[in-house]
C-alpha atoms as a PDB file:
ATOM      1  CA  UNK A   1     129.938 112.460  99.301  1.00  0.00           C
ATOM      2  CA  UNK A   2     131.007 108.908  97.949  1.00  0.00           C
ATOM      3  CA  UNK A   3     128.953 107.262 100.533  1.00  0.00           C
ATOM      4  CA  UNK A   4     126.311 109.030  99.512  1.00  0.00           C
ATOM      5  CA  UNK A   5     126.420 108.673  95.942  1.00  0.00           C
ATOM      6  CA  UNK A   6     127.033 104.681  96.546  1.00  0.00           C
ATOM      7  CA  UNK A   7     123.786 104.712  98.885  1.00  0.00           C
ATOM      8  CA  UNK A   8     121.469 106.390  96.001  1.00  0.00           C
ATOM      9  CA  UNK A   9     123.028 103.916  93.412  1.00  0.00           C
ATOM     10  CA  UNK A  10     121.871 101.078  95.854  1.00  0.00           C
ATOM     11  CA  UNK A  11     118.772 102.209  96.852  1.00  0.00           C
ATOM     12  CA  UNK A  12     117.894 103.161  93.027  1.00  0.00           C
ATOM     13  CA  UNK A  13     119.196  99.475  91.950  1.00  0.00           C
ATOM     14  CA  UNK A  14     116.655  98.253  94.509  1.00  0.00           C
ATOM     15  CA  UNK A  15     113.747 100.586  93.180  1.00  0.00           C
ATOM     16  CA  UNK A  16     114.690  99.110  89.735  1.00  0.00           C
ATOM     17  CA  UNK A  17     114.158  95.501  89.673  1.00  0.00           C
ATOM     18  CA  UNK A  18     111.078  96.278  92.167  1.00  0.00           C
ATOM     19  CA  UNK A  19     107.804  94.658  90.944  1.00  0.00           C
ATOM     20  CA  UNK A  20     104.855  97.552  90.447  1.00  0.00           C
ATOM     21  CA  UNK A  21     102.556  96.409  93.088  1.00  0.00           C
ATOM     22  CA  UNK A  22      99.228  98.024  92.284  1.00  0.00           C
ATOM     23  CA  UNK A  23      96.685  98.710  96.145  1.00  0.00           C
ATOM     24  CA  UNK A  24      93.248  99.521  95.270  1.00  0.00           C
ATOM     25  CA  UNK A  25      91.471 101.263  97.366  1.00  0.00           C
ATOM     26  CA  UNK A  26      87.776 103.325  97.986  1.00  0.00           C
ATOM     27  CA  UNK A  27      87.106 106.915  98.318  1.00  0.00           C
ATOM     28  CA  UNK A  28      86.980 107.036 102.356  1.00  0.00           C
ATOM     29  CA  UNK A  29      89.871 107.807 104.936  1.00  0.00           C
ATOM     30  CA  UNK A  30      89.997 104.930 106.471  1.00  0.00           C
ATOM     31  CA  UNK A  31      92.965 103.505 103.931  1.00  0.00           C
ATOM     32  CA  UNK A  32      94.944 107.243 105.102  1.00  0.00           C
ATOM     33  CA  UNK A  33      97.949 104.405 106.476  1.00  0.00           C
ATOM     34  CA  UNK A  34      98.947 103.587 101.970  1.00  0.00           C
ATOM     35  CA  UNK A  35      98.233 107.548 101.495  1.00  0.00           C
ATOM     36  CA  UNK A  36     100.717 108.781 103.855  1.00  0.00           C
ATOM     37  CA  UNK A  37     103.269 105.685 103.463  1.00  0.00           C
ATOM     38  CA  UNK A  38     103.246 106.765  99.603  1.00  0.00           C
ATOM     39  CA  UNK A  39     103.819 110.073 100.059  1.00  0.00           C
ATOM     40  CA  UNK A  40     106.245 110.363 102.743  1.00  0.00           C
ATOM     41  CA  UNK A  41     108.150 107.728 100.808  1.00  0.00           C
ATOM     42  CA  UNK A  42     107.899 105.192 103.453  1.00  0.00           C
ATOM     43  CA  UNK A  43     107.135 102.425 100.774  1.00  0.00           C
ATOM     44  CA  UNK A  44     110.179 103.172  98.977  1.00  0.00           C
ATOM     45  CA  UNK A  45     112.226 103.076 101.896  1.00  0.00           C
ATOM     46  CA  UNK A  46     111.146  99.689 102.317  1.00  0.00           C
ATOM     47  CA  UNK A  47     112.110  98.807  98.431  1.00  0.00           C
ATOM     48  CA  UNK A  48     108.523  99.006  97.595  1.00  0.00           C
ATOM     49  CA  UNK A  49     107.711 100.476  93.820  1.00  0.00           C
ATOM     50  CA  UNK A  50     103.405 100.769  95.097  1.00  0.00           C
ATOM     51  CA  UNK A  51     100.900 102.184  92.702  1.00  0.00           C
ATOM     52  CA  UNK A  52      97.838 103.254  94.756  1.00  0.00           C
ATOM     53  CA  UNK A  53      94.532 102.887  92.464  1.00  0.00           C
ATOM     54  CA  UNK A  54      91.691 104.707  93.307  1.00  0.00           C
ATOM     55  CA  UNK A  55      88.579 102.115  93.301  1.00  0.00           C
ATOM     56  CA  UNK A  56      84.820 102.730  92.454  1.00  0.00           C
ATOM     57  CA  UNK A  57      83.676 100.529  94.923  1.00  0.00           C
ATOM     58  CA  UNK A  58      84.892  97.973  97.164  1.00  0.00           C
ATOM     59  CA  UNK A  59      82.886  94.939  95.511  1.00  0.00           C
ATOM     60  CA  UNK A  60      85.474  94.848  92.523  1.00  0.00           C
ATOM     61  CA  UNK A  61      88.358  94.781  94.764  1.00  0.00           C
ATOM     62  CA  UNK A  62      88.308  90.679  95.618  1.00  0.00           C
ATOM     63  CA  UNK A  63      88.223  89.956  91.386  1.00  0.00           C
ATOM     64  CA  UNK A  64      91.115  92.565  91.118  1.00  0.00           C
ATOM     65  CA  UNK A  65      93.417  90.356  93.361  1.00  0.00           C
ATOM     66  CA  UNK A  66      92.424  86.977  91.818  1.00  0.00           C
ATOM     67  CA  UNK A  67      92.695  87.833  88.538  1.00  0.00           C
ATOM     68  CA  UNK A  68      96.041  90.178  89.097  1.00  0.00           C
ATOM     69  CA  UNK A  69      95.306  93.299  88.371  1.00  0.00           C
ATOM     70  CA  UNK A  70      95.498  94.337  91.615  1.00  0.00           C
ATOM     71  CA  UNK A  71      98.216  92.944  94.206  1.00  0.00           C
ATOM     72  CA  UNK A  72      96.664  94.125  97.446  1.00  0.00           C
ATOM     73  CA  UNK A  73      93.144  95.822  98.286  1.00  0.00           C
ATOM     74  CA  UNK A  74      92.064  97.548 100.890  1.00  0.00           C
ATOM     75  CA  UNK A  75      88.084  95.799 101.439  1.00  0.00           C
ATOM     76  CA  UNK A  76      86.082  95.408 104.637  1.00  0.00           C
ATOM     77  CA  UNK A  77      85.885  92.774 106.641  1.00  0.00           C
ATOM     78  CA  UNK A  78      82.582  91.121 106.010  1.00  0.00           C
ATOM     79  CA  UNK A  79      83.519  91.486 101.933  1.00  0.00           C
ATOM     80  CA  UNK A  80      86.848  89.614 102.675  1.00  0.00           C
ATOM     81  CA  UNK A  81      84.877  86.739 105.209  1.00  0.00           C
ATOM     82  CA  UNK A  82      82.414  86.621 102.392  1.00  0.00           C
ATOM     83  CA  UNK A  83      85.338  86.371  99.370  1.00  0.00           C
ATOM     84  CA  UNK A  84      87.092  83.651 101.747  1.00  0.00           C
ATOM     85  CA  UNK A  85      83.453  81.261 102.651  1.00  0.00           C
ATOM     86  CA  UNK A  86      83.318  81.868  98.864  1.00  0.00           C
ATOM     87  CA  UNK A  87      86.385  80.049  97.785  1.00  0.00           C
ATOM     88  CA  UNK A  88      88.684  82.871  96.549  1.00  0.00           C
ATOM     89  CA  UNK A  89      91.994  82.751  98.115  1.00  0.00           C
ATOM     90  CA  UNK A  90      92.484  86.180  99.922  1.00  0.00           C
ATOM     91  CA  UNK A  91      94.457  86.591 102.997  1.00  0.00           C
ATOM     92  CA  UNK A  92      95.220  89.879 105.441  1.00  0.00           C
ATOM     93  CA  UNK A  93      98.161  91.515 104.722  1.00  0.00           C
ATOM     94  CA  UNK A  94      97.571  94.106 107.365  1.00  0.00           C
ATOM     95  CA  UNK A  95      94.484  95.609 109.488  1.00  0.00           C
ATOM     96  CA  UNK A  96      94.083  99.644 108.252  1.00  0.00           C
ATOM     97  CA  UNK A  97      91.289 101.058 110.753  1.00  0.00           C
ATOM     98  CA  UNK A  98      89.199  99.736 113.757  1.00  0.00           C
ATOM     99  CA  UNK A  99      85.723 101.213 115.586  1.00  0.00           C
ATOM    100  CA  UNK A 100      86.518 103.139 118.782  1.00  0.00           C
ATOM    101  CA  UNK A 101      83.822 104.959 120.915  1.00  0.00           C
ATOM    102  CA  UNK A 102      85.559 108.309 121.805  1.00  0.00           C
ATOM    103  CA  UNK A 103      86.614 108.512 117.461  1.00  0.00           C
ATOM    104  CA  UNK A 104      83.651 106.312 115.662  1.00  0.00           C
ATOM    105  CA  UNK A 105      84.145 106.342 112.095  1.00  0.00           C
ATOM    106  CA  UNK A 106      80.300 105.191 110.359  1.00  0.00           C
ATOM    107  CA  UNK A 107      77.567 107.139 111.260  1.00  0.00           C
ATOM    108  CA  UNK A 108      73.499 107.455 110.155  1.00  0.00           C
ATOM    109  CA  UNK A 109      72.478 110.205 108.995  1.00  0.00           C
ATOM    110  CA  UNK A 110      69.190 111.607 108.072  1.00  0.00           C
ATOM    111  CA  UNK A 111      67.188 114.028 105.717  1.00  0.00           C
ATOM    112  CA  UNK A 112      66.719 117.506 107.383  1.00  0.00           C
ATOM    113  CA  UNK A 113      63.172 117.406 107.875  1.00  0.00           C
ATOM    114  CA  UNK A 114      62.363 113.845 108.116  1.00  0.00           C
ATOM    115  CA  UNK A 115      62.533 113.764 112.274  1.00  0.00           C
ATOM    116  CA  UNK A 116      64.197 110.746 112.629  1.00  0.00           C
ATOM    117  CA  UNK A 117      65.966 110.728 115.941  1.00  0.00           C
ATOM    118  CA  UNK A 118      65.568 107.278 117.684  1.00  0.00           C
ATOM    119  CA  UNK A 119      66.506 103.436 116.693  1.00  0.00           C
ATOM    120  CA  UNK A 120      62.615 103.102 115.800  1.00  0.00           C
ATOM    121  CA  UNK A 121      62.162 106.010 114.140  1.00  0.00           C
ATOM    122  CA  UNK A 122      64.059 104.060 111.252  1.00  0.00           C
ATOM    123  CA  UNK A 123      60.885 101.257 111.068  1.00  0.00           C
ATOM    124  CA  UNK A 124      59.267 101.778 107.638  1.00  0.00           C
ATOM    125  CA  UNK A 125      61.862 104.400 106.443  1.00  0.00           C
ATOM    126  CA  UNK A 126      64.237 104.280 103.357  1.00  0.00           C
ATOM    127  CA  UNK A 127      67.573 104.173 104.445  1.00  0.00           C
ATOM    128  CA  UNK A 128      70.539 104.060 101.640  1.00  0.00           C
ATOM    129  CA  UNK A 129      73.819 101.157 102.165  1.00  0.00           C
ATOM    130  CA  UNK A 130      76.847 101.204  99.999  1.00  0.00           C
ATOM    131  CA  UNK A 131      76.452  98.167  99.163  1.00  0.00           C
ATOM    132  CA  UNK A 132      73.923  95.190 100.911  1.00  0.00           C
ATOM    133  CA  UNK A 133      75.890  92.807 102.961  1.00  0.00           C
ATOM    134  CA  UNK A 134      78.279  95.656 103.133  1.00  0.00           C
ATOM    135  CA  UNK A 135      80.366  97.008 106.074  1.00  0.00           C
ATOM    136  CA  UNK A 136      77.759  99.476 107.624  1.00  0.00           C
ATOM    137  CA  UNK A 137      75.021  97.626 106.332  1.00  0.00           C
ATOM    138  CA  UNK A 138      75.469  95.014 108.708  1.00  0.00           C
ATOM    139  CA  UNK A 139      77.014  96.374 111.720  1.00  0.00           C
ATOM    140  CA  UNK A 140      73.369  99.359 111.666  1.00  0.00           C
ATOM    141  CA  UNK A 141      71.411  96.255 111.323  1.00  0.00           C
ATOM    142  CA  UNK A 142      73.421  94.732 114.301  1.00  0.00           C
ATOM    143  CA  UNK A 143      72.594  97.770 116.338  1.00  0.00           C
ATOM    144  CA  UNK A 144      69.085  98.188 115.198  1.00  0.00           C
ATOM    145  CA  UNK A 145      68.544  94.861 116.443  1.00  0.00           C
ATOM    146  CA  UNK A 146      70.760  95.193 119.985  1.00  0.00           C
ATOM    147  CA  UNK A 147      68.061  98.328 120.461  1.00  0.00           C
ATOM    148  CA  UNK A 148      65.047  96.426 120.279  1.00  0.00           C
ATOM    149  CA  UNK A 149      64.253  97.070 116.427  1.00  0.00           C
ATOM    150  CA  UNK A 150      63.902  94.418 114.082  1.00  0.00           C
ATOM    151  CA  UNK A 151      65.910  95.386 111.013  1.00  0.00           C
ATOM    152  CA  UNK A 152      63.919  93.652 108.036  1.00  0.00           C
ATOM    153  CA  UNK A 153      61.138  96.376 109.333  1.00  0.00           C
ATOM    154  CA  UNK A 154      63.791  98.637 107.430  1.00  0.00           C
ATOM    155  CA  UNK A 155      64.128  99.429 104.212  1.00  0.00           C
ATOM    156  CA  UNK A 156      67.793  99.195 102.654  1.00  0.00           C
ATOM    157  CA  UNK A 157      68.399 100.518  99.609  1.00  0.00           C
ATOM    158  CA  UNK A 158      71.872 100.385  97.455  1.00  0.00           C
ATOM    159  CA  UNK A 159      73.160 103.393  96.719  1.00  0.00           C
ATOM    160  CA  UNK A 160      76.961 104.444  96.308  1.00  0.00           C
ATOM    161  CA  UNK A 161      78.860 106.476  98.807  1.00  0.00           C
ATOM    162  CA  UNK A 162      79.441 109.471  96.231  1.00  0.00           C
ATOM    163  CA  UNK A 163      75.630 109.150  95.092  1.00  0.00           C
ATOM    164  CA  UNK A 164      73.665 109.585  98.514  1.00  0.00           C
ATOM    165  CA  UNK A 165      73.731 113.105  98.799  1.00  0.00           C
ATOM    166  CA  UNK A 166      71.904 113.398  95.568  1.00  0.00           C
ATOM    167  CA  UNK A 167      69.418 110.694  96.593  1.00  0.00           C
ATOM    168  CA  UNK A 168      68.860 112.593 100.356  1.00  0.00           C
ATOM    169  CA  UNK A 169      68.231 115.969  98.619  1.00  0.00           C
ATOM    170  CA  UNK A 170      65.398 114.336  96.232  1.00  0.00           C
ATOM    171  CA  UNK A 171      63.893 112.503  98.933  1.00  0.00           C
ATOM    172  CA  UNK A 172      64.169 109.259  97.584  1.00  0.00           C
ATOM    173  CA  UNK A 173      65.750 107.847 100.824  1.00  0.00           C
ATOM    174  CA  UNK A 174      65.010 108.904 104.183  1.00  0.00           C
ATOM    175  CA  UNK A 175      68.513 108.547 105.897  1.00  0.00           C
ATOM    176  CA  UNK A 176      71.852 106.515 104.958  1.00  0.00           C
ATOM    177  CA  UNK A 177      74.726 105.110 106.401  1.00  0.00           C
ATOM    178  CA  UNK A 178      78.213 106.361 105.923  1.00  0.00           C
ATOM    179  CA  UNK A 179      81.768 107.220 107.020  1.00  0.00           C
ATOM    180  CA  UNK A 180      84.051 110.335 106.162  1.00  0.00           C
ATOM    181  CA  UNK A 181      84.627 112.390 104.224  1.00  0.00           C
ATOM    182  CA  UNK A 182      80.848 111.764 103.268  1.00  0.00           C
ATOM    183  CA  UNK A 183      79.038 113.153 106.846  1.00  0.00           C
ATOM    184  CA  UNK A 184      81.038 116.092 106.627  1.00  0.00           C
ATOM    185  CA  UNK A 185      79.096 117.045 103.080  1.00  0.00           C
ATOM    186  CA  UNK A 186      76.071 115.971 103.921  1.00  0.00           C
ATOM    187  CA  UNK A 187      76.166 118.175 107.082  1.00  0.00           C
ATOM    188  CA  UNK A 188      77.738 121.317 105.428  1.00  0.00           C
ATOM    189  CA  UNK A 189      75.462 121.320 102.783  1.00  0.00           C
ATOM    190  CA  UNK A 190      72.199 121.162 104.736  1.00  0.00           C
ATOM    191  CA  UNK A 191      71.131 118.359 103.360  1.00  0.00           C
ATOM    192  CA  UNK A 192      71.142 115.789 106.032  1.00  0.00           C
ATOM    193  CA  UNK A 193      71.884 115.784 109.900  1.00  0.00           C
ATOM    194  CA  UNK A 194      73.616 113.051 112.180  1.00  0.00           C
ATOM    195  CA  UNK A 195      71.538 111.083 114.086  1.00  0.00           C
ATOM    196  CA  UNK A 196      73.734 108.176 116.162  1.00  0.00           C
ATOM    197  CA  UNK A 197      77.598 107.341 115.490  1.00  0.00           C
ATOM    198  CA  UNK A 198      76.423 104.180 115.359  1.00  0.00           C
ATOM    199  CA  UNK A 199      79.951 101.925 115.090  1.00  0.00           C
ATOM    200  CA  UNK A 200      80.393 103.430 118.611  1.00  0.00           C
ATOM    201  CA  UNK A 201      77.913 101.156 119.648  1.00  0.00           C
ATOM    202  CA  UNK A 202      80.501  98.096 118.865  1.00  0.00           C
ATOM    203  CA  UNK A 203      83.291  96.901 121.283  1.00  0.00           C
ATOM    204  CA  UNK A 204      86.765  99.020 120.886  1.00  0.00           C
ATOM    205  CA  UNK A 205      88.677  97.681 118.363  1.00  0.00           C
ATOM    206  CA  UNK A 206      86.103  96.370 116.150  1.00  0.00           C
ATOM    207  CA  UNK A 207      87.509  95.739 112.894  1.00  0.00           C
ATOM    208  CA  UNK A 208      86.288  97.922 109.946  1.00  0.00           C
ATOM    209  CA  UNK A 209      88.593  97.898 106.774  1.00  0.00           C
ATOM    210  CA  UNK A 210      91.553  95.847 106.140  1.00  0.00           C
ATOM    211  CA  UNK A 211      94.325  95.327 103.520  1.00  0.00           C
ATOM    212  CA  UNK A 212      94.423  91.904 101.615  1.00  0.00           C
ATOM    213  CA  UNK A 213      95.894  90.260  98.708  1.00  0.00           C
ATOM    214  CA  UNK A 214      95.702  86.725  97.156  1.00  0.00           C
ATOM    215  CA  UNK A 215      97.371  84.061  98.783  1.00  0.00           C
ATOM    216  CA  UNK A 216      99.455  82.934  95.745  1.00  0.00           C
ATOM    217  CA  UNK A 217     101.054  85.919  94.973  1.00  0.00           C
ATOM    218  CA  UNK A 218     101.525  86.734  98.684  1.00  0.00           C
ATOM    219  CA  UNK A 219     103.294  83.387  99.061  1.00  0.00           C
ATOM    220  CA  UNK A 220     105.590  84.149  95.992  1.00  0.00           C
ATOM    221  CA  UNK A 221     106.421  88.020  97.484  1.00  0.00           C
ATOM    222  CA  UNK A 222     106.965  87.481 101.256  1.00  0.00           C
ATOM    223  CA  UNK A 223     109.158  90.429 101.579  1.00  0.00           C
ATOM    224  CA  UNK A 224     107.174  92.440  99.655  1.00  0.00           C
ATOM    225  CA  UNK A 225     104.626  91.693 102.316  1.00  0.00           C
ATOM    226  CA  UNK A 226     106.680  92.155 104.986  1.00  0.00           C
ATOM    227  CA  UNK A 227     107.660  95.669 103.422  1.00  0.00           C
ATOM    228  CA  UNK A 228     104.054  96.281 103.131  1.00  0.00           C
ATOM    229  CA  UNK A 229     103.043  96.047 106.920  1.00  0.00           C
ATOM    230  CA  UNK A 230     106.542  97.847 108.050  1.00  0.00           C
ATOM    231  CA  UNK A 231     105.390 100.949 105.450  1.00  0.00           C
ATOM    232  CA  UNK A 232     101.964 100.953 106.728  1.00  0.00           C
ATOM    233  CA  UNK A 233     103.448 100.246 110.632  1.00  0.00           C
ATOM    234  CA  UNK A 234     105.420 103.703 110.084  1.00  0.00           C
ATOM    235  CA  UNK A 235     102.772 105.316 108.693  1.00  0.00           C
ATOM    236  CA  UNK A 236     100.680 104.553 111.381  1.00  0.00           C
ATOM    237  CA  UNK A 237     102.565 105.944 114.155  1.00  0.00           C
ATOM    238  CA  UNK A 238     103.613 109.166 111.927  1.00  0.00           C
ATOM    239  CA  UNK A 239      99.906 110.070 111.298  1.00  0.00           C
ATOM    240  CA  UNK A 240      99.265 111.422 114.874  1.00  0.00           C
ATOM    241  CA  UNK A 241     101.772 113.928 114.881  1.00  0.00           C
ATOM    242  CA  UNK A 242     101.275 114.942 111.812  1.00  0.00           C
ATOM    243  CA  UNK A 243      98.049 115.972 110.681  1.00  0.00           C
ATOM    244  CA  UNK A 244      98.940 119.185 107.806  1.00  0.00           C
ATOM    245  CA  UNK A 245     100.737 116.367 105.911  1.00  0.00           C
ATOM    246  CA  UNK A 246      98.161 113.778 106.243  1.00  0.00           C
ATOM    247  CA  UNK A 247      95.208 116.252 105.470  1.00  0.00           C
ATOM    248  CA  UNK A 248      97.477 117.160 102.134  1.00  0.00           C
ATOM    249  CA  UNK A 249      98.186 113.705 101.417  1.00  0.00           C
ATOM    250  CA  UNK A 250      94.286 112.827 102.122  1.00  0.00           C
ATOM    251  CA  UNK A 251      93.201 115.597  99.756  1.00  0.00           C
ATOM    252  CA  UNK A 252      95.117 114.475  97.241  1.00  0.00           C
ATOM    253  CA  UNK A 253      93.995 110.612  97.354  1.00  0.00           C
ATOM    254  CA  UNK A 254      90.685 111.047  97.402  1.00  0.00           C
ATOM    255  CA  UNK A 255      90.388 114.046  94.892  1.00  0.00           C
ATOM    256  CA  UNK A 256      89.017 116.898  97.608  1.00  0.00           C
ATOM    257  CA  UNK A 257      89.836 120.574  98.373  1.00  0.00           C
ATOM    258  CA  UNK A 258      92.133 121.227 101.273  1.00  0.00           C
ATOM    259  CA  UNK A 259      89.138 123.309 102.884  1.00  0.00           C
ATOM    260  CA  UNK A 260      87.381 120.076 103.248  1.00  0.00           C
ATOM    261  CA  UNK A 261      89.802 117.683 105.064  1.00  0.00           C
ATOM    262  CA  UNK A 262      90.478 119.796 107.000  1.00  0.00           C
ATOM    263  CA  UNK A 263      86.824 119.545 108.706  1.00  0.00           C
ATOM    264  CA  UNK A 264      87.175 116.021 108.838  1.00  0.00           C
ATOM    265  CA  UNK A 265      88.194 113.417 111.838  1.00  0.00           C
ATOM    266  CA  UNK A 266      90.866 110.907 111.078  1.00  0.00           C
ATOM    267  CA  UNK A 267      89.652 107.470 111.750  1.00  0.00           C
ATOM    268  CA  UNK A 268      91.613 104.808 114.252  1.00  0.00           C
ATOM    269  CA  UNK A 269      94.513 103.266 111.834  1.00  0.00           C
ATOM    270  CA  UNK A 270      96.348 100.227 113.460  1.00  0.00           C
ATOM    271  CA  UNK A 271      98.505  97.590 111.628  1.00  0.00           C
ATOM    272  CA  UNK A 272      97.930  94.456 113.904  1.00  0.00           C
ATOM    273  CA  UNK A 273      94.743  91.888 113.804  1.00  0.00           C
ATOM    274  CA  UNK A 274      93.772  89.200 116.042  1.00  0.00           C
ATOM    275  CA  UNK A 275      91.913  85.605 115.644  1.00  0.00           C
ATOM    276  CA  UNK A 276      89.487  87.237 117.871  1.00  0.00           C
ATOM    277  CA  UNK A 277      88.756  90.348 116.050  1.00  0.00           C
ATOM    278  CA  UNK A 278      88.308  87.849 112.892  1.00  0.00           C
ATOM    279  CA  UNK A 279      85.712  85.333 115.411  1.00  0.00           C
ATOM    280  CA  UNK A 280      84.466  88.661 116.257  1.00  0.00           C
ATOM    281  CA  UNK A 281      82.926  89.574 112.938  1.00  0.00           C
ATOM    282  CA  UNK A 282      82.366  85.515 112.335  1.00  0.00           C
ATOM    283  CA  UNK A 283      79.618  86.056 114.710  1.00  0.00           C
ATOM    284  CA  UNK A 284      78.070  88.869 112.871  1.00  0.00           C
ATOM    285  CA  UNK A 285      78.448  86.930 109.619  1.00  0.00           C
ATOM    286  CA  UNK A 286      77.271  84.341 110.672  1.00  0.00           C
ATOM    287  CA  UNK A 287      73.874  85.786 112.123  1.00  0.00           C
ATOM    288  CA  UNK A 288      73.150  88.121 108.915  1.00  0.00           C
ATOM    289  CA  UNK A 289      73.449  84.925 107.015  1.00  0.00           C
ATOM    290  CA  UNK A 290      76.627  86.398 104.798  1.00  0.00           C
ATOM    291  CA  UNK A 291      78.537  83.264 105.364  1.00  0.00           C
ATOM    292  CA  UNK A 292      77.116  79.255 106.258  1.00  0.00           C
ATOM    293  CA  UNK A 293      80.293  78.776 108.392  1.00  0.00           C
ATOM    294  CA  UNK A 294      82.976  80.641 110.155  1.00  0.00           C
ATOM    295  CA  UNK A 295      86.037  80.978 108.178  1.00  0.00           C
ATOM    296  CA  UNK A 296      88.916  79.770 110.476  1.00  0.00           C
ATOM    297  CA  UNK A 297      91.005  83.086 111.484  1.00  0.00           C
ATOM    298  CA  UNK A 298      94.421  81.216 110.555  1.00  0.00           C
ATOM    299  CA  UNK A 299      93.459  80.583 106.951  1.00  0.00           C
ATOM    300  CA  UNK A 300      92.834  84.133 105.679  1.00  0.00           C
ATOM    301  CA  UNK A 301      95.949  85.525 108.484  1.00  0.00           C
ATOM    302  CA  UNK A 302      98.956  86.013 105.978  1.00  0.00           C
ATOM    303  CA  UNK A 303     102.497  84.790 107.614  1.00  0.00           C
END
C-alpha cells in the first residue's frame, strides 16, 4: 500500500509541474491516435497534461502554432509543405493516418440523381473541396488527371466539410470530396452516393494527415515530444483491438451519436514518416503549383 501511495504522489508531482499542451485538431477520424491516447490515459502515462481542441478548419491550425495558442496540430500534408515553402517554422512531430487501397479514407461522392459515375463525367460539373489547395483537393485533381481528364475542366468550389450536405441537397454542387464520418451521412441520408474511393488510387502509404508543432517550442520541449509520439505509438497499436472504446472515444471527439460511429471505417493510423513519403507529396506540390520548390524532408522532420 506504501508503494502505491508513493507511486500516485510521484506520478501526480509529475502531472503538476506539466505544461498544458493544447493539439488542435478537425472534425474527421483520421486524428482517432490523440482521441484514444487521451482517453485511455496514455498521455498521462507519459507525463503529458494534453488539451485536445476541437478546430473549425484546418487552415487556422499553422497561425495557432506560431503564435502559441496551440502547441501541436494535427494539418495535412500539402497545408504543412505549403506553411514550411511559406516561411513558418513547423516541423512533424508524428505521422497520424496514411492512404491504403484495401481501407481508403477520401472518397467523391455525388448528388443522387446527377449520374455521375466515371472520371469524365466530372468535366463541367460543380464539385465542392474543403478547402482549395487542400488535402483532397489535390490528390482528386491528381487522379482526374492520371485518368485522362484535365482537372481545370472542373469546377471546385470551397465549401466546409460540415456544410456539403446542405449544399448537395440544394443542388448547388454536383458532387464533393470527403473523408469520414462525412460519406457515411451523406449516404444514410439519401442525399448523395459514392462514386470512386479515390485516395485508393495513390501508392500504399501515401501520407494524408500529420501532427506538427513549431520548431521553437519543439526545440525547448524535447521530451514532451518524445512523450507525444510514444502516446500516439501506444495508441496506435491499441486501436485495432479495440474498436467499442475507440468508437466511444471517437463519438465523443467529434460530437456524434454512438449509432453513427459505429457505421463508420477507421482510417490507417501509423506513427512513423519517411523522407520519401515527404518527396512523395513534393512531387504533387510541386505540379499543382502549391509550392515553387521542394521543401527538403530533413527541415520540417522533428528530432
Amino acid at each position: 500500500m506504501r508503494t502505491i501511495l508513493i507511486m500516485a504522489c510521484l506520478f501526480g508531482a509529475t502531472m503538476a509541474h506539466a505544461e498544458k499542451i493544447i493539439l488542435g485538431y478537425t472534425g474527421v477520424n483520421e486524428y482517432m491516435a490523440a482521441f484514444v491516447a487521451e482517453d485511455q490515459g496514455m498521455f498521462a502515462r507519459h507525463g503529458l497534461d494534453v488539451q485536445l481542441q476541437l478546430m473549425p478548419n484546418g487552415g487556422v491550425i499553422p497561425g495557432g502554432l506560431i503564435s502559441g495558442s496551440l502547441q501541436v496540430g494535427g494539418i495535412t500534408i500539402p497545408l504543412l509543405l505549403q506553411a514550411a515553402a511559406g516561411g513558418l517554422d513547423l516541423g512533424i512531430v508524428a505521422n497520424g493516418s496514411v492512404t491504403e487501397k484495401t481501407n481508403p479514407d477520401g472518397s467523391v461522392v455525388a448528388r443522387t440523381g446527377s449520374n455521375i459515375h466515371a472520371p469524365g463525367d466530372f468535366i463541367g460539373k460543380r464539385v465542392a473541396v474543403s478547402a482549395v489547395k487542400s488535402l483532397y483537393h489535390v490528390m482528386f485533381r491528381q487522379y482526374l488527371q492520371d485518368e485522362g481528364v484535365n482537372p481545370d475542366s472542373v469546377n471546385f468550389v470551397e465549401i466546409p466539410f460540415s456544410q456539403m450536405a446542405d449544399v448537395l441537397k440544394a443542388g448547388q454542387v454536383d458532387a464533393a470530396t470527403t473523408t469520414e464520418p462525412f460519406i457515411g451521412r451523406l449516404k444514410a441520408a439519401g442525399i448523395a452516393y459514392e462514386v470512386v474511393p479515390f485516395t485508393a488510387h495513390f501508392p500504399n502509404g501515401t501520407v494524408s494527415n500529420l501532427y506538427a508543432a513549431e520548431k521553437g517550442w519543439a526545440a525547448a520541449h524535447p521530451k514532451d515530444v518524445a512523450g507525444l509520439r510514444a502516446a500516439l505509438s501506444e495508441a496506435v497499436a491499441y486501436i485495432p483491438d479495440h474498436r467499442a472504446e475507440c468508437e466511444a472515444a471517437e463519438a465523443h471527439w467529434l460530437k456524434l451519436s454512438p449509432e453513427t460511429v459505429k457505421a463508420l471505417p477507421f482510417s490507417n493510423y501509423t506513427v512513423d514518416i519517411s523522407p520519401a513519403q515527404i518527396n512523395a507529396w513534393n512531387k504533387m506540390a510541386l505540379t499543382e503549383h502549391l509550392i515553387d520548390v521542394a521543401v527538403p524532408p530533413e527541415t520540417v522532420l522533428l528530432p
